[in-house]
Protein backbone atom coordinates (compact mmCIF):
# COMPACT_ATOMS: atom_id res chain seq x y z
CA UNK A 1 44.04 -35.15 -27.37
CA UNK A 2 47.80 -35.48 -26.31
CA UNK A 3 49.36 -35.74 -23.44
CA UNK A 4 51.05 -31.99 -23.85
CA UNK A 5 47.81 -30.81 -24.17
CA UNK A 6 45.73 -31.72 -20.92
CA UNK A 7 44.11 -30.07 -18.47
CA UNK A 8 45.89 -30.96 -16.03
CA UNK A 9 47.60 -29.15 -12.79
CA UNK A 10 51.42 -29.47 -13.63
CA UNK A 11 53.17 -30.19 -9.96
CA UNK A 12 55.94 -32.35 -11.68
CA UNK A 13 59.28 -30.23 -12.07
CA UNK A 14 61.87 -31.04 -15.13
CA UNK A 15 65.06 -29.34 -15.44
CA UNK A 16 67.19 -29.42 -17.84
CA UNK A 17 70.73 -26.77 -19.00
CA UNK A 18 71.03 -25.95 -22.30
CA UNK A 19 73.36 -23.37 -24.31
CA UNK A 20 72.78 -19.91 -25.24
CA UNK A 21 71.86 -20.78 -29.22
CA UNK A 22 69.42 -23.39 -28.14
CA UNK A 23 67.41 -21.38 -25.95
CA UNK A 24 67.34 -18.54 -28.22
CA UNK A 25 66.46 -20.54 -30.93
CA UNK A 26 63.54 -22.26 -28.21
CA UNK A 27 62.36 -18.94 -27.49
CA UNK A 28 61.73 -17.61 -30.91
CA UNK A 29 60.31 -20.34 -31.60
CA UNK A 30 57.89 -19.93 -28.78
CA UNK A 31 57.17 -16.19 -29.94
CA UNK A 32 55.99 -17.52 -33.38
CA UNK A 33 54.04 -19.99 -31.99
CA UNK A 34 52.14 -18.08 -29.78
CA UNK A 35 53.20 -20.29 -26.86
CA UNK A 36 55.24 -19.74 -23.28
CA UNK A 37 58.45 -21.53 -23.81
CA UNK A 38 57.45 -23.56 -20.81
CA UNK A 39 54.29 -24.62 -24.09
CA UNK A 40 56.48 -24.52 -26.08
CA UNK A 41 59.51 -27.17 -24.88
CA UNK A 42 56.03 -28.93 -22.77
CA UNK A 43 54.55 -29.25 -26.12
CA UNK A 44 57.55 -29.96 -28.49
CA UNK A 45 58.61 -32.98 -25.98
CA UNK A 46 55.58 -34.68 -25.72
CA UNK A 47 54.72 -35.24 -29.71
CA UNK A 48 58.21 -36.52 -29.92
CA UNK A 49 58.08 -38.91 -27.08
CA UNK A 50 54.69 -39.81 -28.34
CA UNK A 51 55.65 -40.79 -31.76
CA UNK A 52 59.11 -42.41 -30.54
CA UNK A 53 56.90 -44.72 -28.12
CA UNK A 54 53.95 -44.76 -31.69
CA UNK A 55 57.54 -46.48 -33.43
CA UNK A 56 58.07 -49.16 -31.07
CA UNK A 57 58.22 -52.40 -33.19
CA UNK A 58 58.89 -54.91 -30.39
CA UNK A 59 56.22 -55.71 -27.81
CA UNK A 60 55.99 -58.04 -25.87
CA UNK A 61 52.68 -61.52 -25.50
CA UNK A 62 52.05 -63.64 -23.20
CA UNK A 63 51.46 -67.74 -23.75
CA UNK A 64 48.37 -68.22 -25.41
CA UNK A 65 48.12 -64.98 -27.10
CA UNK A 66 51.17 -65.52 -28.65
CA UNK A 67 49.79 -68.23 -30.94
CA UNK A 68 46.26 -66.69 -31.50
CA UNK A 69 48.53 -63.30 -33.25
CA UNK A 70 50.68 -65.90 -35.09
CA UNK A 71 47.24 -67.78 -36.87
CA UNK A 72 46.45 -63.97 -37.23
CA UNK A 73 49.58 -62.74 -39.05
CA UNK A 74 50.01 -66.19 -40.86
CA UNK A 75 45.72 -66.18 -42.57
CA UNK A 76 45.57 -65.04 -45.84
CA UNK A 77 44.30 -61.38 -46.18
CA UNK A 78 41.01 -60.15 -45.86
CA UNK A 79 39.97 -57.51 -48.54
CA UNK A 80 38.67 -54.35 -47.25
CA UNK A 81 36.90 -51.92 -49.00
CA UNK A 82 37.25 -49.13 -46.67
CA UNK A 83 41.03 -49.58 -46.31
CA UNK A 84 41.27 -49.98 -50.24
CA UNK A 85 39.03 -46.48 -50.22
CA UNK A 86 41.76 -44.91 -47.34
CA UNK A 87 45.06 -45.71 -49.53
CA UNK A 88 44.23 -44.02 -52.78
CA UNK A 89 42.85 -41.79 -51.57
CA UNK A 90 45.19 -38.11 -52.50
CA UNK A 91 46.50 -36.92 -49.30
CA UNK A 92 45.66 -33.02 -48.61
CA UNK A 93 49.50 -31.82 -48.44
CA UNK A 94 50.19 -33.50 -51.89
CA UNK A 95 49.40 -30.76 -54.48
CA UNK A 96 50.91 -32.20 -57.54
């Protein structure tokens, strides 16, 4: 489940101004999917701040840690089966 998606009572107010095309464009968008454009924007936001925080490359270990991911990253790799399984498999959106 994502975050646009829960339950939850919504008492936290965003505003934001935008032009004429863009909230025409937000709106029909809205219509087709079925959605409030409140959803809509609510929904749109939140898988794109999701996956730009999903990209972050730097983070950040403490001391000890540290070393223990380094001997991690630096051992020779382990074979997997079930990984080997996962990447050939044909992915369902590739019909060639």
């Amino acid at each position: 489940m994502t975050i646009a998606n829960t339950a939850t009572t919504r008492t936290a107010r965003l505003g934001f101004r935008a032009t004429l095309e863009q909230e025409a464009i937000l709106r029909r968008a809205a219509e087709v999917a079925h959605k409030s454009l409140t959803e809509f924007i609510l929904d749109s936001a939140c898988q794109v701040a999701e996956q730009t925080l999903l990209d972050q490359r730097l983070f950040m270990v403490a001391g000890s840690k540290f070393q223990a991911l380094m001997e991690l990253l630096d051992s020779p790799v382990q074979d997997n089966a079930g990984l080997r399984e996962l990447f050939t498999r044909k992915v369902p959106w590739d019909t060639k």
